[in-house]
N, C-alpha and C. Protein backbone atom coordinates (compact mmCIF):
# COMPACT_ATOMS: atom_id res chain seq x y z
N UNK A 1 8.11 7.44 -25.60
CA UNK A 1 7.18 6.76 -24.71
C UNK A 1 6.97 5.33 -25.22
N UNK A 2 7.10 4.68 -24.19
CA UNK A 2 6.98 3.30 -24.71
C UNK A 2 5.76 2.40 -24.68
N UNK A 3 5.46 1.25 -25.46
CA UNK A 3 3.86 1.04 -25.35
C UNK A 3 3.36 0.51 -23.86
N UNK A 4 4.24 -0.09 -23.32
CA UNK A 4 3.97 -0.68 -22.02
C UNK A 4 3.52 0.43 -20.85
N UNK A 5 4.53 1.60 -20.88
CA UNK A 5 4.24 3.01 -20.03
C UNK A 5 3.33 3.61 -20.66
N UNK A 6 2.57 3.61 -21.67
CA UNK A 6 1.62 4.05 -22.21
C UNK A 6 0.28 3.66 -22.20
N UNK A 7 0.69 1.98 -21.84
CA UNK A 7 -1.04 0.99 -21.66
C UNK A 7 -0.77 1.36 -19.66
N UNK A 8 0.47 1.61 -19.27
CA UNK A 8 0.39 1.70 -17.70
C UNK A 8 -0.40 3.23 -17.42
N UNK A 9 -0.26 4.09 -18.17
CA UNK A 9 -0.68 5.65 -17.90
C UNK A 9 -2.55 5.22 -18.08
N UNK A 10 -2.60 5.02 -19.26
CA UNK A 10 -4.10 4.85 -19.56
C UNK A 10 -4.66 4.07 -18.67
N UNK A 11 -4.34 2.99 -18.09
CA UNK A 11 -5.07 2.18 -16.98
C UNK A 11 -5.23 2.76 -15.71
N UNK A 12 -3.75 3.45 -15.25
CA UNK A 12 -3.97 3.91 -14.19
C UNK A 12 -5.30 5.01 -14.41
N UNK A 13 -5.29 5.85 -15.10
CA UNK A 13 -6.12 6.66 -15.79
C UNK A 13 -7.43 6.21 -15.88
N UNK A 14 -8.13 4.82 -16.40
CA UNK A 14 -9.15 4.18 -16.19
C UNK A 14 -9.40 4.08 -14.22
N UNK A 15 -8.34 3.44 -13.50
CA UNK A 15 -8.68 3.43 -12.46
C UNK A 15 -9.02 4.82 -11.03
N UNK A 16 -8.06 5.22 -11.72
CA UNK A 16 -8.68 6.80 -11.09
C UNK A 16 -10.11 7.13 -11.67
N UNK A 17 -10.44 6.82 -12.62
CA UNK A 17 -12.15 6.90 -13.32
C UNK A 17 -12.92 6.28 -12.54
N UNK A 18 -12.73 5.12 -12.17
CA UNK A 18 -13.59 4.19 -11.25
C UNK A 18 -13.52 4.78 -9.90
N UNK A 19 -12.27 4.41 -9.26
CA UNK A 19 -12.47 5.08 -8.10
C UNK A 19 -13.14 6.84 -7.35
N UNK A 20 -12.88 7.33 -8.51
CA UNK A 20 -13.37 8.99 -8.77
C UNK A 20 -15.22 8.41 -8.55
N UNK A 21 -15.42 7.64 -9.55
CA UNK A 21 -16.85 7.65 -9.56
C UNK A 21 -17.36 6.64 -8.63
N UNK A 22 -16.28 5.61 -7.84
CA UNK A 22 -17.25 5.02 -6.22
C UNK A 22 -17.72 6.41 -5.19
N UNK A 23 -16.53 7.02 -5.10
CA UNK A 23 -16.09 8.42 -4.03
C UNK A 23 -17.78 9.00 -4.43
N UNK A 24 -17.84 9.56 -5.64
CA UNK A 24 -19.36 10.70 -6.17
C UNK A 24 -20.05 9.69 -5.48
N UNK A 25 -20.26 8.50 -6.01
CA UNK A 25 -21.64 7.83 -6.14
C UNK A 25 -21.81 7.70 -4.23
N UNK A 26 -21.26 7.24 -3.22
CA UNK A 26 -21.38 7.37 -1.89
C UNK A 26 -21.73 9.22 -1.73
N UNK A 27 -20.90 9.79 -1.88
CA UNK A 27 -21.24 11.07 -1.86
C UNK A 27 -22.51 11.29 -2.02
N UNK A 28 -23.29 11.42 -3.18
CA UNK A 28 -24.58 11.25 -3.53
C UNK A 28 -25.49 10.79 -2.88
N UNK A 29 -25.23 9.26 -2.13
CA UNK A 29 -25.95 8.62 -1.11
C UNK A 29 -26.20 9.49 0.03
N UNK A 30 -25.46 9.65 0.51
CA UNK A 30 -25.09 10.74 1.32
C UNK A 30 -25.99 11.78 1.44
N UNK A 31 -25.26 12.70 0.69
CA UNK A 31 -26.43 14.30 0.50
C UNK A 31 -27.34 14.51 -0.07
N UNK A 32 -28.38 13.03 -0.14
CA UNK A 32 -29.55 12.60 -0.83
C UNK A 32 -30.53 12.37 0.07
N UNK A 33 -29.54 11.81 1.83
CA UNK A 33 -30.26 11.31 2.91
C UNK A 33 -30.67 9.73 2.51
N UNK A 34 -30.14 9.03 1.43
CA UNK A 34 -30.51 7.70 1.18
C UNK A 34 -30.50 6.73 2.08
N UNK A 35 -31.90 6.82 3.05
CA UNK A 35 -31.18 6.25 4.60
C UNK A 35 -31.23 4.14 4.35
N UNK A 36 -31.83 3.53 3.07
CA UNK A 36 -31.69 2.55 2.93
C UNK A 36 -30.30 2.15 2.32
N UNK A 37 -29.42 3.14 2.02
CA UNK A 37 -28.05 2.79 1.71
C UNK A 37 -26.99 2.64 3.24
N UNK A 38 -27.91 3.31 4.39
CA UNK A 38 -27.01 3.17 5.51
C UNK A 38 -26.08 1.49 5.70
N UNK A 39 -25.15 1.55 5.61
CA UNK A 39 -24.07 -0.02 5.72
C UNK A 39 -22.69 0.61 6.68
N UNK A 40 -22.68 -0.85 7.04
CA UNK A 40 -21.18 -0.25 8.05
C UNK A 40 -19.76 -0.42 7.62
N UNK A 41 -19.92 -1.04 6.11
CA UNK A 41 -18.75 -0.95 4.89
C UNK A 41 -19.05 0.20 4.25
N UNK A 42 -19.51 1.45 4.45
CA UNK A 42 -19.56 2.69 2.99
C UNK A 42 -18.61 3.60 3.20
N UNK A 43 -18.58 3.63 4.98
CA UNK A 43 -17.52 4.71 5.33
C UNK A 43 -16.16 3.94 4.21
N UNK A 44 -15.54 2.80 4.73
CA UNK A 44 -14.33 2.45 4.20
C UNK A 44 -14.31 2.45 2.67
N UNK A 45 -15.67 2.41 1.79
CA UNK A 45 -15.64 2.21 0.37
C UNK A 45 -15.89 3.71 0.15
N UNK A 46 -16.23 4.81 1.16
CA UNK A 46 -16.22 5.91 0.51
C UNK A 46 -14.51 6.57 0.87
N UNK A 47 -14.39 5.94 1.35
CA UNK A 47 -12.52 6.20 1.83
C UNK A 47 -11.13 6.18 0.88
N UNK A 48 -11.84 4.78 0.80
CA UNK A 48 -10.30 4.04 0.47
C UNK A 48 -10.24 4.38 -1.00
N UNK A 49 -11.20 4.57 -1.98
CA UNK A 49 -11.11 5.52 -3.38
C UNK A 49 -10.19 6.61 -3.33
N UNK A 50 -10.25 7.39 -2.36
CA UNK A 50 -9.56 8.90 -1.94
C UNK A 50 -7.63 8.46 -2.02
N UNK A 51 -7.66 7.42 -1.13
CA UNK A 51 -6.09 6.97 -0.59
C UNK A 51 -5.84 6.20 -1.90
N UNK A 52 -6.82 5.38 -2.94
CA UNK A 52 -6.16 4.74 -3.86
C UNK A 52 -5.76 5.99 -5.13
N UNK A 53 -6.14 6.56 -5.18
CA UNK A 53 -6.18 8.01 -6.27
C UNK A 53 -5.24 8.91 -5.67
N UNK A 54 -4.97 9.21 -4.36
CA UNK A 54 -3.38 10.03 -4.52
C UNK A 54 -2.31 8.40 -4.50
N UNK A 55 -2.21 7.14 -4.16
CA UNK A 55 -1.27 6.48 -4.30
C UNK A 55 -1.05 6.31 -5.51
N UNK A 56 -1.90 6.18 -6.50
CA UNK A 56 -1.57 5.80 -8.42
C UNK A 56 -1.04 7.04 -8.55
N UNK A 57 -1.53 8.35 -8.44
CA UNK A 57 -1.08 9.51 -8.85
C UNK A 57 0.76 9.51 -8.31
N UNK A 58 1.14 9.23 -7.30
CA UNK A 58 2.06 9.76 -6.93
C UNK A 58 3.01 8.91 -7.40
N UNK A 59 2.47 7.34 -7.29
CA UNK A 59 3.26 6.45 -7.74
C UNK A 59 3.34 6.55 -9.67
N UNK A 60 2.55 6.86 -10.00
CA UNK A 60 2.47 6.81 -11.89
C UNK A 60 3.39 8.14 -12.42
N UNK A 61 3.65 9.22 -11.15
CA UNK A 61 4.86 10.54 -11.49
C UNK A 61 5.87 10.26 -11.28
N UNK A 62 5.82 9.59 -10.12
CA UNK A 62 7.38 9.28 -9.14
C UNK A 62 7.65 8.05 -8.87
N UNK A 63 8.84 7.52 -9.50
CA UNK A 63 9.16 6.44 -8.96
C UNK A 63 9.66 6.01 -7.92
N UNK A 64 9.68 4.98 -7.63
CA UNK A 64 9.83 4.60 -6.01
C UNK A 64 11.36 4.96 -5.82
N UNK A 65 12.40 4.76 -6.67
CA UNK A 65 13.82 5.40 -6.73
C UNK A 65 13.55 7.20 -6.30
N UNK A 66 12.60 8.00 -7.19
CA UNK A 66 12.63 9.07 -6.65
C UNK A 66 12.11 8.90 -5.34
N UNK A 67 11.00 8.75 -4.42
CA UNK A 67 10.54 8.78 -3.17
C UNK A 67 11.60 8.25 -2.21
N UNK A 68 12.21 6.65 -2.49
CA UNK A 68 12.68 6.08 -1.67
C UNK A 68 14.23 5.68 -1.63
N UNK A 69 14.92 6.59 -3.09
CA UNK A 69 16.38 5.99 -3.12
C UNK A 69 17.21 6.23 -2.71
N UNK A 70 17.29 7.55 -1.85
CA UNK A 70 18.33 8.20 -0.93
C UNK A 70 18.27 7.08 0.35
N UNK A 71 17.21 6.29 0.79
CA UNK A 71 16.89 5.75 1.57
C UNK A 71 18.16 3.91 1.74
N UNK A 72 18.34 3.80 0.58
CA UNK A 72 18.88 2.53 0.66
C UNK A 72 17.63 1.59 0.91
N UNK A 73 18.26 0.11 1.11
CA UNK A 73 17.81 -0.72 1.93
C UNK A 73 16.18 -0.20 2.85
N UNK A 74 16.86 0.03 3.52
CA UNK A 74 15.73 0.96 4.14
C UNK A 74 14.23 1.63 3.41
N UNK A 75 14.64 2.21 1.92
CA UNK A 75 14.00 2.57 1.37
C UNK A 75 13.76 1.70 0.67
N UNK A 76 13.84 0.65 0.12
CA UNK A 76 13.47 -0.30 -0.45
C UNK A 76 12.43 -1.22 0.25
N UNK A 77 12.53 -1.64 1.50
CA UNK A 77 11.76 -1.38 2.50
C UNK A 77 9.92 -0.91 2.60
N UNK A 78 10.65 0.03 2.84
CA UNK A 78 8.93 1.02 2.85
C UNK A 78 8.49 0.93 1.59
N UNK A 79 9.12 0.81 0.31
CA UNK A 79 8.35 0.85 -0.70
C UNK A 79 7.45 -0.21 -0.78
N UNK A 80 8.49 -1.56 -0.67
CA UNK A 80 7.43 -2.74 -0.64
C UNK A 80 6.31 -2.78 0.48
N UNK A 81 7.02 -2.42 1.98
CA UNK A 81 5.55 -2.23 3.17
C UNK A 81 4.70 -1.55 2.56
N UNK A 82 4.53 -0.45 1.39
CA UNK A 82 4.07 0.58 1.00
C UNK A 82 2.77 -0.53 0.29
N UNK A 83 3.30 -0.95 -1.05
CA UNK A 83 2.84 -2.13 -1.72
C UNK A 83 1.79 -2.78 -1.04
N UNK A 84 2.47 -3.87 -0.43
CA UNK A 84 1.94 -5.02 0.07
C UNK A 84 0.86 -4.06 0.92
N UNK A 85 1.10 -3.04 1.86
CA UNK A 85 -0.08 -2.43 2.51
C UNK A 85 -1.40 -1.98 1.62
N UNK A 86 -0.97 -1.61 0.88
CA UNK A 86 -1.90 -0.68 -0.09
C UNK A 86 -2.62 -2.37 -1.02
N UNK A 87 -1.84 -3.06 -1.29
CA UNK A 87 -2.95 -4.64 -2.10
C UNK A 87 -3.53 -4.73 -1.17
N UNK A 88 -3.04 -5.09 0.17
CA UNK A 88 -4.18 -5.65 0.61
C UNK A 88 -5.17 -4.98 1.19
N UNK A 89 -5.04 -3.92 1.19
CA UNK A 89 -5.91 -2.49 1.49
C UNK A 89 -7.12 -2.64 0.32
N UNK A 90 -6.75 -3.08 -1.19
CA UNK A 90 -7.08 -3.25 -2.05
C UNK A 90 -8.16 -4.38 -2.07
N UNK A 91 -7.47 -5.29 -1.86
CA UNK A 91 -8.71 -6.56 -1.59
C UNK A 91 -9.55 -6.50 -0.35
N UNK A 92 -9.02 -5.96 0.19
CA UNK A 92 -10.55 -5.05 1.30
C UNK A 92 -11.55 -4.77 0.91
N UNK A 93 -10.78 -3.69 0.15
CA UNK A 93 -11.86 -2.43 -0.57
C UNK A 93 -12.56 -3.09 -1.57
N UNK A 94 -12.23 -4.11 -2.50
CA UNK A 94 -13.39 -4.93 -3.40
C UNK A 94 -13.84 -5.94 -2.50
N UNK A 95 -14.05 -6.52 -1.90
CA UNK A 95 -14.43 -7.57 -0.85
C UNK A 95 -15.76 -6.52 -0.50
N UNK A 96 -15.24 -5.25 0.30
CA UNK A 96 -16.31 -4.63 0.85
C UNK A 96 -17.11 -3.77 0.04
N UNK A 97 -16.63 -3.69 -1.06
CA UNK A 97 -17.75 -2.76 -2.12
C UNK A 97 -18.57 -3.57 -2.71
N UNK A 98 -17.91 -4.82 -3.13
CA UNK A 98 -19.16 -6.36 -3.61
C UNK A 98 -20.43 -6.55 -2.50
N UNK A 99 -19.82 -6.43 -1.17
CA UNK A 99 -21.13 -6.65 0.11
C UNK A 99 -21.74 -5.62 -0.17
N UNK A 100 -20.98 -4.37 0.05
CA UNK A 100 -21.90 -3.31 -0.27
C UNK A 100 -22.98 -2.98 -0.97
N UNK A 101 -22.73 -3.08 -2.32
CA UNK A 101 -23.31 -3.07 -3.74
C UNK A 101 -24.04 -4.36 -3.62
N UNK A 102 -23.71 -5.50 -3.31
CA UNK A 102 -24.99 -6.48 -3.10
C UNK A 102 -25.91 -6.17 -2.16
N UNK A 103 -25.64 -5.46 -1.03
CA UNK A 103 -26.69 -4.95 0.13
C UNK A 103 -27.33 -3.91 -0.73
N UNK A 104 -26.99 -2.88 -1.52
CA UNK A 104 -28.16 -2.69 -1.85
C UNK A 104 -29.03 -2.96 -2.85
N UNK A 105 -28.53 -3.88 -3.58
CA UNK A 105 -29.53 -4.45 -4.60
C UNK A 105 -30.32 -5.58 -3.37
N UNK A 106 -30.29 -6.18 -2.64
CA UNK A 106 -30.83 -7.31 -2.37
C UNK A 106 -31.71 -6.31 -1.50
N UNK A 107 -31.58 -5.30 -0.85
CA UNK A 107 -32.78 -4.64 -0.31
C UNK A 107 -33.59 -3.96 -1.27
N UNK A 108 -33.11 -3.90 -1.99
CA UNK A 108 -33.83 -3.25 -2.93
C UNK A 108 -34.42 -1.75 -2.82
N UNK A 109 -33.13 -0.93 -2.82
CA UNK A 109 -32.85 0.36 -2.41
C UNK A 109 -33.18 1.17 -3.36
N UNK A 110 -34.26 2.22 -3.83
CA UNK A 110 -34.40 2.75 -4.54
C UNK A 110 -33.50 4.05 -4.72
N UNK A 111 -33.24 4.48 -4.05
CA UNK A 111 -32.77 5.89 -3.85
C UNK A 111 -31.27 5.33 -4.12
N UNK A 112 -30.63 4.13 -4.06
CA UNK A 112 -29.03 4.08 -4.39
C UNK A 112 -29.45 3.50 -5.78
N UNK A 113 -30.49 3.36 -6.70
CA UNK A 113 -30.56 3.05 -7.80
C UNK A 113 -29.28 3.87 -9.05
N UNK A 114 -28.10 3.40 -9.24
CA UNK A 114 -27.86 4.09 -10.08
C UNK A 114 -26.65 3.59 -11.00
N UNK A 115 -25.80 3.93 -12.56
CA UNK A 115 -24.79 2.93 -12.98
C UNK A 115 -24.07 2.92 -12.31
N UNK A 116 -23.14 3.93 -11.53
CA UNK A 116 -22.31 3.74 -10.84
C UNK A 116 -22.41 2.49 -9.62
N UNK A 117 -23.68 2.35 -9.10
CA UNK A 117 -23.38 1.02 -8.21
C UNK A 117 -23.56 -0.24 -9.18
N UNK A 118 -23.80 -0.05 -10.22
CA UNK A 118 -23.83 -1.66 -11.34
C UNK A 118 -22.34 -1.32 -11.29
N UNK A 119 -21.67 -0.47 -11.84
CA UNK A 119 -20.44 -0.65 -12.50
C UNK A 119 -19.42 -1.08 -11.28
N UNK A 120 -19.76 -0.36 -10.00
CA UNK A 120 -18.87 -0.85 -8.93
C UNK A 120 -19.33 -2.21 -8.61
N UNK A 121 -20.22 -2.51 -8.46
CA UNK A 121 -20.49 -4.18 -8.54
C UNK A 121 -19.58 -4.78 -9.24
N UNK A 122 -19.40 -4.69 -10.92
CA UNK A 122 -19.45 -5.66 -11.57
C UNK A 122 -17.56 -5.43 -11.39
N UNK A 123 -17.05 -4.17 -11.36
CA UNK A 123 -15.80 -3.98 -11.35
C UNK A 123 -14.91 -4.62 -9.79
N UNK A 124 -16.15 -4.83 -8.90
CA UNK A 124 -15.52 -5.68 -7.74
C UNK A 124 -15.70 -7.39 -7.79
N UNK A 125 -16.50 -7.59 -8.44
CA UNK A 125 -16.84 -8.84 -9.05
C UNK A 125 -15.54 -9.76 -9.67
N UNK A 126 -15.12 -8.72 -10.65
CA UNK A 126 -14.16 -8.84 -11.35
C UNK A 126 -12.63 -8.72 -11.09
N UNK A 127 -12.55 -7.65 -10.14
CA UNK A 127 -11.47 -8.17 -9.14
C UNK A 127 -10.94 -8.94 -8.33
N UNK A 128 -12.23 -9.31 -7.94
CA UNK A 128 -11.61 -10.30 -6.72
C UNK A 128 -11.69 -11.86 -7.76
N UNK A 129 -12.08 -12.03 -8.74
CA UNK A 129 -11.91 -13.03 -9.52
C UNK A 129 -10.65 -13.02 -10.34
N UNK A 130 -10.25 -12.18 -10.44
CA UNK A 130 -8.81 -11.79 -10.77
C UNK A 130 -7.77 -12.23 -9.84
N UNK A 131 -8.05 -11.92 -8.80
CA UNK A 131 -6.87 -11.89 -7.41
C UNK A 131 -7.21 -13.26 -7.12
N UNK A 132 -7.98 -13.80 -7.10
CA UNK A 132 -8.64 -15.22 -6.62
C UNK A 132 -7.88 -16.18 -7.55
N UNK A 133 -8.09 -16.09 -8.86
CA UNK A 133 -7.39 -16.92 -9.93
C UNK A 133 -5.81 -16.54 -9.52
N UNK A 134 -5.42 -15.36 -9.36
CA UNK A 134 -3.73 -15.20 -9.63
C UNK A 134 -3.17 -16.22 -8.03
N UNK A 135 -4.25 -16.13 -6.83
CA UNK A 135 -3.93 -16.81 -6.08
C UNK A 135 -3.75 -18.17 -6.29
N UNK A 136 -4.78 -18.60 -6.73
CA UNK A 136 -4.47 -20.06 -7.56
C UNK A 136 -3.42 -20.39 -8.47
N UNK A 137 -3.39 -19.40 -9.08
CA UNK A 137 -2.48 -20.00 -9.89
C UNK A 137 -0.82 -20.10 -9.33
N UNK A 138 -1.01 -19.16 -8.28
CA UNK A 138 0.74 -19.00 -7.49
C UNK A 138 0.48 -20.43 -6.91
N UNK A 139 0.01 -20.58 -6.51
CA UNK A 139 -0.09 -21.96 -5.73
C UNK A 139 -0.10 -23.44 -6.19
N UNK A 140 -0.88 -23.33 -7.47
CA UNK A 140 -0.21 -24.37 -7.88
C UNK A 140 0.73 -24.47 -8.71
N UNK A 141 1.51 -23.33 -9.34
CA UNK A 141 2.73 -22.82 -10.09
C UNK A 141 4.03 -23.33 -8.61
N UNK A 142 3.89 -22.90 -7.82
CA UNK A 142 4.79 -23.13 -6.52
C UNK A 142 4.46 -24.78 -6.45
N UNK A 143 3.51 -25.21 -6.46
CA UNK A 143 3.31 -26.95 -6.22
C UNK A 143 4.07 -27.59 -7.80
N UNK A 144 3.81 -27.08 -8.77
CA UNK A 144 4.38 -27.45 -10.04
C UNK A 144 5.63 -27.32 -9.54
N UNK A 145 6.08 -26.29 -9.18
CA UNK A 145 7.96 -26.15 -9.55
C UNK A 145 8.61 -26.87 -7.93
N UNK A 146 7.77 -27.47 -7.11
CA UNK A 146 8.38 -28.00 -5.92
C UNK A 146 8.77 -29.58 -6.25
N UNK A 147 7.08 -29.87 -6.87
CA UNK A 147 7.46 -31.25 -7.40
C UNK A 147 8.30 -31.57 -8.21
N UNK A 148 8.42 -30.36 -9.83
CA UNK A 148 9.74 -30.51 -10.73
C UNK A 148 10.72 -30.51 -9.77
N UNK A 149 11.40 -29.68 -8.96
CA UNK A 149 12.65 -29.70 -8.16
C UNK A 149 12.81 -31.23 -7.57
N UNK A 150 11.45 -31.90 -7.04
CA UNK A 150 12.18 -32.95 -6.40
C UNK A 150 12.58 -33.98 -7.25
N UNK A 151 11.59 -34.15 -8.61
CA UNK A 151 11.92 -35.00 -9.92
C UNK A 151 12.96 -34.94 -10.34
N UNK A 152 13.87 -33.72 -10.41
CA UNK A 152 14.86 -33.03 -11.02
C UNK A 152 15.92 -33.82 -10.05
N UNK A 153 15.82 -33.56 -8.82
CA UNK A 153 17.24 -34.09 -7.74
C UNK A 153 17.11 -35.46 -7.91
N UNK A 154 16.04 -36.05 -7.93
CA UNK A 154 15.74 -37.57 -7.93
C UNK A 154 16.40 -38.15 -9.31
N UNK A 155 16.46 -37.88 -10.63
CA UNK A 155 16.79 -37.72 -11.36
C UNK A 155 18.51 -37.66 -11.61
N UNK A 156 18.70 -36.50 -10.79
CA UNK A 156 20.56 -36.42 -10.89
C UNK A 156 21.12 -37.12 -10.03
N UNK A 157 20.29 -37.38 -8.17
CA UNK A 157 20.78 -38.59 -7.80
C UNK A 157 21.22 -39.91 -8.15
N UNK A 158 20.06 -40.38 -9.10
CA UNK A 158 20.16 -41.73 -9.88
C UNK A 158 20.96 -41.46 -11.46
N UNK A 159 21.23 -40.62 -11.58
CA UNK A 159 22.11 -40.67 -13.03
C UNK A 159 23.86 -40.47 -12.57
N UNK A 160 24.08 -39.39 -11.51
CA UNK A 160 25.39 -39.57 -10.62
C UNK A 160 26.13 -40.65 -10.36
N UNK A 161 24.95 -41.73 -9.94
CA UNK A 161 25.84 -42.83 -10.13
C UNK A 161 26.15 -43.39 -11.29
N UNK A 162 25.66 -43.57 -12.44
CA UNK A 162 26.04 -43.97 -13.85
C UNK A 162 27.26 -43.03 -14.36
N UNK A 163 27.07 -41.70 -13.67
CA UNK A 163 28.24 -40.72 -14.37
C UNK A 163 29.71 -41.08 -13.58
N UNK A 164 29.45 -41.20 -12.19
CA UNK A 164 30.79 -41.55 -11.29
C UNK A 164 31.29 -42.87 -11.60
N UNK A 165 30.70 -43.87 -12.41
CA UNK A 165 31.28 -45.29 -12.72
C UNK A 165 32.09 -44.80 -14.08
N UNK A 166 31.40 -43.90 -14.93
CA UNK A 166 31.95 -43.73 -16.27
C UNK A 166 32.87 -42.92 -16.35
N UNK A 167 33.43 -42.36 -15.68
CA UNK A 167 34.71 -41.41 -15.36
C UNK A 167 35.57 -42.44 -14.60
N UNK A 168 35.67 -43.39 -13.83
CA UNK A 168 36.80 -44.03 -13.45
C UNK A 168 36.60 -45.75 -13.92
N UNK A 169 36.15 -45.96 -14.36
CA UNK A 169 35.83 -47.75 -15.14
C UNK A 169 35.22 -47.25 -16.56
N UNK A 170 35.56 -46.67 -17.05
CA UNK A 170 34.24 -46.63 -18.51
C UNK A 170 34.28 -47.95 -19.32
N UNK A 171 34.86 -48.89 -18.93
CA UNK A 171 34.51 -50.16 -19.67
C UNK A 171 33.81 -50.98 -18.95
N UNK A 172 34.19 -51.19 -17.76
CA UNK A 172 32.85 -51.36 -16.62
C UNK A 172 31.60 -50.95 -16.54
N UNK A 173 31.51 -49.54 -16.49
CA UNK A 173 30.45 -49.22 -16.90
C UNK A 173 29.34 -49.34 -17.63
N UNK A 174 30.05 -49.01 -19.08
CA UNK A 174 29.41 -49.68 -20.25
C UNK A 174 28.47 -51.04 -20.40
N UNK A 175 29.34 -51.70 -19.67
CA UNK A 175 28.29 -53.19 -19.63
C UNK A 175 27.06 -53.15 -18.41
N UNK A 176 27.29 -51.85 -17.35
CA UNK A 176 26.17 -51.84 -16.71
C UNK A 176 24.94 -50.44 -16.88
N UNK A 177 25.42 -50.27 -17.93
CA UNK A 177 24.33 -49.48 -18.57
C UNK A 177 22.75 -49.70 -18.75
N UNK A 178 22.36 -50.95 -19.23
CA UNK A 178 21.55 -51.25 -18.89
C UNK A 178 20.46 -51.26 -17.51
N UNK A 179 21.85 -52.00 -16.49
CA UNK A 179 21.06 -52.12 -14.95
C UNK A 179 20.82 -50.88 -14.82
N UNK A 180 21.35 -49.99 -15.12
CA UNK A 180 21.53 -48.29 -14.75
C UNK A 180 19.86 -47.75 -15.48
N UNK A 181 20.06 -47.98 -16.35
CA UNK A 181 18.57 -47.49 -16.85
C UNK A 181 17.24 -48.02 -16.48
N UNK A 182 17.41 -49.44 -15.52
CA UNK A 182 16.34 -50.28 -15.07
C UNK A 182 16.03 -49.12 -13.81
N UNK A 183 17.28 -49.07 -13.24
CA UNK A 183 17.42 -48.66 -12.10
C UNK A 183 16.56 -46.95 -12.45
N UNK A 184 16.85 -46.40 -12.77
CA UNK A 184 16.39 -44.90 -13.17
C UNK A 184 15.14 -44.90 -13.94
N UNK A 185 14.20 -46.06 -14.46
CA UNK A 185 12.78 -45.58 -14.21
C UNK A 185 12.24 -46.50 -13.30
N UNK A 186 12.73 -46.90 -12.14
CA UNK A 186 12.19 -47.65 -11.11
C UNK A 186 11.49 -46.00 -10.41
């Protein structure tokens, strides 16, 4: 077992913990009659825990080669629709458990008093500041490497010509070495 599949088992493992304990803690609301927890985000935050806990499970046994490799192409496919459906299913589900969990602290709900809504707070807090930064950072990582690319061509444009003089005149050249280097930090 390797350490990487081993910090991947235990996390997934942490996150089935969390999600296990959003699922109770709505539950609870629930068959408590907590009618100041009533919100029209609880159905989906008491939901989408359920669908994220068999997807880690199935995905952390089986790899997407086992589910999807008889499939080809095709199966390669659904795995990623699989993905991409399920993140952004994901940033839903913390988007709407942060409203949530702020609706009921700001009413000041006694009966949803409990850690589980601190911890889902602070664990949606923390996600979407996660996903928020990685968005940033793709974006300006993609603006970094667009501008290197154009520096880069700009660069071999203006040195091409110093290289195409020095392959057929290299004594010619030589003496315009200079203009060549004026020319290339213009």
């Amino acid at each position: 077992m390797t350490p990487v599949y081993l910090f991947q088992a235990v996390w997934n493992l942490i996150l089935i913990a969390l999600f296990l304990s959003t699922y109770t803690y709505i539950v609870k609301l629930e068959q408590t009659g907590c009618a100041c927890a009533d919100h029209k985000y609880r159905k989906f935050v008491k939901t989408f825990p359920l669908v994220a806990v068999v997807y880690i499970v199935v995905f952390m046994f089986l790899s997407p080669a086992m589910i999807f490799g008889t499939f080809g192409a095709l199966g390669k496919f659904a795995h990623d629709a699989i993905v991409l459906l399920f993140g952004l299913a994901s940033i839903v589900f913390f988007v709407f458990a942060l409203m949530y969990a702020r609706f009921l602290m700001t009413e000041k709900c006694k009966c949803s008093e409990d850690l589980r809504r601190d911890v889902l707070y602070v664990w949606s807090m923390v996600q979407i500041v996660i996903i928020a930064s990685l968005v940033v950072l793709m974006l300006l990582s993609s603006n970094i490497f667009s501008n290197l690319g154009a520096t880069l061509s700009t660069v071999a444009t203006k040195t091409s010509d110093i290289g195409h003089g020095a392959l057929h005149k290299p004594v010619g050249s030589a003496r315009s070495i200079p203009k060549g280097l004026r020319k290339f930090t213009r």
